[in-house]
Protein backbone atom coordinates (compact mmCIF):
# COMPACT_ATOMS: atom_id res chain seq x y z
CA UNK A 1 15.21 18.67 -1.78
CA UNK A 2 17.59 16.02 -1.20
CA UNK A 3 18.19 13.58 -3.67
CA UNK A 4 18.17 9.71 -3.09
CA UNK A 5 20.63 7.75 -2.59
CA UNK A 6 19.76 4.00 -3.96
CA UNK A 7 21.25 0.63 -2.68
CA UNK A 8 21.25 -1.85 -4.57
CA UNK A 9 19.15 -5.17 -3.71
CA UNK A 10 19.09 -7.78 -5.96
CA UNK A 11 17.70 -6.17 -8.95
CA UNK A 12 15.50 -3.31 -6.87
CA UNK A 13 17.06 -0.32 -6.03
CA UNK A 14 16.26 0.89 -2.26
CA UNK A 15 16.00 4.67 -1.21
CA UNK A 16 18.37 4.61 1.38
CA UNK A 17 16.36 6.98 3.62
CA UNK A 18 13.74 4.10 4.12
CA UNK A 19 16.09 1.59 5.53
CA UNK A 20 15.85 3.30 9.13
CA UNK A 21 11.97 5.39 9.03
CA UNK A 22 10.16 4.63 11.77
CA UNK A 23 6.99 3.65 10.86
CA UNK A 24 3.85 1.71 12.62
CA UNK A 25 0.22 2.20 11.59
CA UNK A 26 -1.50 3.99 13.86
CA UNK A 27 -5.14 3.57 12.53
CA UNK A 28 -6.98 4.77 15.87
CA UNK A 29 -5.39 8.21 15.16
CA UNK A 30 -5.13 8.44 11.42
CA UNK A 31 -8.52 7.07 10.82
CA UNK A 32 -7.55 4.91 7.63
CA UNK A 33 -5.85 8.05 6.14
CA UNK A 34 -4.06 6.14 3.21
CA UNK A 35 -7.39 4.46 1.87
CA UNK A 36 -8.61 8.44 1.78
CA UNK A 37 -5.91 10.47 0.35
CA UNK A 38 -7.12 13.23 -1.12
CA UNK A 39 -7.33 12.66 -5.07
CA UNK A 40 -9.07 10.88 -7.72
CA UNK A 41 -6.95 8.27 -8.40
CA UNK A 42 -7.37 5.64 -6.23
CA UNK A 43 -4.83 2.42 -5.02
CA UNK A 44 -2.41 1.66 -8.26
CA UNK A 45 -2.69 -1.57 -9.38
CA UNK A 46 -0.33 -3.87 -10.84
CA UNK A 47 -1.76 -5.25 -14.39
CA UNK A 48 -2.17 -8.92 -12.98
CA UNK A 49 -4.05 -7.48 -10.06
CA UNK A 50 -6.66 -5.88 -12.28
CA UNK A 51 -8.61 -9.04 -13.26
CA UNK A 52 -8.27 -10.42 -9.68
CA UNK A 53 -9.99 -6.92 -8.29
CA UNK A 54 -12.37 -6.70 -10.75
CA UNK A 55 -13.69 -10.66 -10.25
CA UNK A 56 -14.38 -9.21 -5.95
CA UNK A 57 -17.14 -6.89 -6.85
CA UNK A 58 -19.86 -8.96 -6.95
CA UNK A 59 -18.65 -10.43 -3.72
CA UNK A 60 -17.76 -6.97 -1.78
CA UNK A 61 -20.85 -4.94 -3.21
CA UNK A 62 -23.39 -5.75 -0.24
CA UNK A 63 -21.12 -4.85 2.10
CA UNK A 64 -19.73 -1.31 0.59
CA UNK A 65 -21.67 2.20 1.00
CA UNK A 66 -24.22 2.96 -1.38
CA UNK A 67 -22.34 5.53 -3.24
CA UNK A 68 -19.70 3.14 -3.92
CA UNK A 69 -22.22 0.65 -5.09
CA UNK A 70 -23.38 2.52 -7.63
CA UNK A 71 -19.84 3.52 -8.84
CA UNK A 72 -18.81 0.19 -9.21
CA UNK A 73 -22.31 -0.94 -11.21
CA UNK A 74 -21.71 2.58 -13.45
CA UNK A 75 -17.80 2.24 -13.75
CA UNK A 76 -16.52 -0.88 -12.68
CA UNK A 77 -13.32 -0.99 -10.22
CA UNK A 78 -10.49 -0.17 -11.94
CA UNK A 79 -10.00 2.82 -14.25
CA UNK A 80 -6.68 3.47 -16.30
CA UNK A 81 -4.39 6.55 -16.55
CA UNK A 82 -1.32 6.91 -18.48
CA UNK A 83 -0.67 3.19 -18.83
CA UNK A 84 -1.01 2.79 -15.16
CA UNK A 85 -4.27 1.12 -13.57
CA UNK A 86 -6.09 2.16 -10.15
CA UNK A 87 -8.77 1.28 -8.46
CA UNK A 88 -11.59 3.94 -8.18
CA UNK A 89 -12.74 6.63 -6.14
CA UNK A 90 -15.68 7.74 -3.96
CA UNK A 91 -15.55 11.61 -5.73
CA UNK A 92 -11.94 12.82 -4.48
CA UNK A 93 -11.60 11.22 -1.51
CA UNK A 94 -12.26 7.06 -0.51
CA UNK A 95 -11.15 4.44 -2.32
CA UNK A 96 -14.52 2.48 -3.52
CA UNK A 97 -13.64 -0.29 -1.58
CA UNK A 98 -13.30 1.35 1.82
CA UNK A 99 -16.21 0.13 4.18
CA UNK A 100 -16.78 2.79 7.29
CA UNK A 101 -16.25 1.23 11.01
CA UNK A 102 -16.14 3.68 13.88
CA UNK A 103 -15.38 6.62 11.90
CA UNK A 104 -12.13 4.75 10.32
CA UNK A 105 -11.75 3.57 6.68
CA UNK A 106 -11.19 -0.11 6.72
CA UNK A 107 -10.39 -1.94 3.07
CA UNK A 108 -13.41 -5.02 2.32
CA UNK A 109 -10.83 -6.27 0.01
CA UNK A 110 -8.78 -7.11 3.01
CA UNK A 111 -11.71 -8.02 5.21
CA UNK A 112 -12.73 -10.39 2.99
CA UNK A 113 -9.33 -11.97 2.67
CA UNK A 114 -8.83 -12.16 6.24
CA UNK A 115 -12.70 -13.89 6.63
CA UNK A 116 -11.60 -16.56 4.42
CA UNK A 117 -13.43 -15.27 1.61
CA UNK A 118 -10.67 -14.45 -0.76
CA UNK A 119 -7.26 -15.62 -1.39
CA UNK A 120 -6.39 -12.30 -2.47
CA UNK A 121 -5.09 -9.86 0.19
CA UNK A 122 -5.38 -6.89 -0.85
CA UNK A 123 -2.93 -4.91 -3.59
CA UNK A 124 0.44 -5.01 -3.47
CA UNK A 125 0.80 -0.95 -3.35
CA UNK A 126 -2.14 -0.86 -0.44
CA UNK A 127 0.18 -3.91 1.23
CA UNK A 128 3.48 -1.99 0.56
CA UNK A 129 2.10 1.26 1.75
CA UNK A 130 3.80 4.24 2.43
CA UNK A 131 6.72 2.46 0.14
CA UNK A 132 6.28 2.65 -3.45
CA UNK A 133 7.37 0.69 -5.82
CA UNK A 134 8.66 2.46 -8.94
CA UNK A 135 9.95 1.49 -12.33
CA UNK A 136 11.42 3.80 -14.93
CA UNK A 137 13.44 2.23 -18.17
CA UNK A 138 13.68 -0.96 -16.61
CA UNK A 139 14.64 -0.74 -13.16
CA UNK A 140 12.66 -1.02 -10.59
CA UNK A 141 13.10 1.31 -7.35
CA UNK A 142 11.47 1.29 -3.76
CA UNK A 143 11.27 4.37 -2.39
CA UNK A 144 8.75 5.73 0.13
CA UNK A 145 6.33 8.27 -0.40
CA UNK A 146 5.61 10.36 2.72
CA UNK A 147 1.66 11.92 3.33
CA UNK A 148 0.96 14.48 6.21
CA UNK A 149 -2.23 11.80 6.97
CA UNK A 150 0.92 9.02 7.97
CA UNK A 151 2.17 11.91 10.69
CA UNK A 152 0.37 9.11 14.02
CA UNK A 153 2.39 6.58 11.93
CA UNK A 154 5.50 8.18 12.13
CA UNK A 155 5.40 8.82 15.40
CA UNK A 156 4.09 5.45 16.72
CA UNK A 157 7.08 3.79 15.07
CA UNK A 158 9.37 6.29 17.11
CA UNK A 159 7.58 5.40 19.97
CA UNK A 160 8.09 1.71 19.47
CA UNK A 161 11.18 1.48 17.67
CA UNK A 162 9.31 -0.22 14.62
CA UNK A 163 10.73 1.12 11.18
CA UNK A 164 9.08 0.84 7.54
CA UNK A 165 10.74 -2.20 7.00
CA UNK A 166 9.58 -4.21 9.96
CA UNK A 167 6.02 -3.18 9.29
CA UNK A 168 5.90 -3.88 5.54
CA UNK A 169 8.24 -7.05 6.10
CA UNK A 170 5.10 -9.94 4.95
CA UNK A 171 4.49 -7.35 1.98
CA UNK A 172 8.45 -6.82 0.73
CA UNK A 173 8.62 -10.80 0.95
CA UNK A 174 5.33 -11.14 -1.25
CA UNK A 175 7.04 -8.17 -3.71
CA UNK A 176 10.22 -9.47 -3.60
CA UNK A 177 10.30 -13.10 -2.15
CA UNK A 178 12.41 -14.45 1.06
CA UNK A 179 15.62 -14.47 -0.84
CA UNK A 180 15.32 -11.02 -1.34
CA UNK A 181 14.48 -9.88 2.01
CA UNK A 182 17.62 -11.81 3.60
CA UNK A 183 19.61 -9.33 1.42
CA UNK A 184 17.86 -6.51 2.47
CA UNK A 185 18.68 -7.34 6.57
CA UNK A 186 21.73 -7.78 5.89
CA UNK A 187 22.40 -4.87 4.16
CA UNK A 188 20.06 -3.34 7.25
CA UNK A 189 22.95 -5.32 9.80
CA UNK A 190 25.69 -4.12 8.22
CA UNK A 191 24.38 -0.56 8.54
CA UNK A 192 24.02 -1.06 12.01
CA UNK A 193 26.79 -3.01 12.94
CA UNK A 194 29.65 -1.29 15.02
């Protein structure tokens, strides 16, 4: 397995690797796959998001599937493991906030945001997605973190020419700010640059 090799971005270390993975959702053919990954734990959740998340039920919970209705009324949204927060799951498969459309997992936090409904998008690691932002001992790192599901997404962005970057640019530049993200295309010029 290889190991990363980080660049240095302000104060975020960048996996390499991710500057130049091509990358553009493709949610005709993956169906939604990253709002259904297989496991219990559902989106992570940054600590300030949990409050914000957790103050949408009321407003999401006519609009979700039964099953995550009752969830949510039993469990609330968010559940905690090792000091990190998440939001819930359907059993081990849908994030309780997916709503079904056409077979394809569709987030009502995001519906609701983009209906006017919400000021709050949607979180930042569901935004992000398939990077990841880590932090061990005080450094924070961006790295991606591939799934099978993502293979239509992978290919679409080869297709395209669209890489991780350029689809997750509004989301780096709500992690990270604009000042940030200039460093990061230059660093992305320079690498390209004859």
């Amino acid at each position: 397995m290889r190991q990363p090799e980080f660049i240095p971005i302000g104060d975020v270390l960048v996996d390499s690797s991710i500057l130049g993975l091509p990358f553009a959702c493709d949610v005709e053919r993956c169906r939604g796959a990253c709002c259904t990954v297989p496991g219990s734990l559902g989106a992570p959740l940054l600590e300030e998001e949990v409050p914000v998340v957790e103050s949408l039920v009321a407003l999401l919970l006519p609009r979700l599937p039964a099953e995550a209705q009752r969830i949510l009324q039993e469990s609330g949204a968010v559940m905690q493991q090792e000091r990190q927060f998440y939001t819930r799951c359907v059993g081990e498969g849908a994030c309780v906030f997916v709503v079904w459309e056409r077979g394809i997992a569709r987030c009502a936090i995001e519906q609701a945001y983009e209906e006017g409904l919400s000021s709050f998008r949607k979180p930042l690691s569901c935004h992000l997605f398939p990077l990841r932002l880590r932090q061990r001992r005080g450094q924070r790192y961006l790295v991606a973190e591939p799934f099978e599901e993502c293979a239509p997404a992978y290919d679409h962005g080869r297709r395209c020419g669209t890489t991780v970057v350029g689809s997750v640019g509004e989301a780096l530049e709500r992690a990270f700010g604009s000042r940030w993200c200039g460093q990061l295309q230059r660093v992305l010029i320079g690498m390209t640059a004859p």
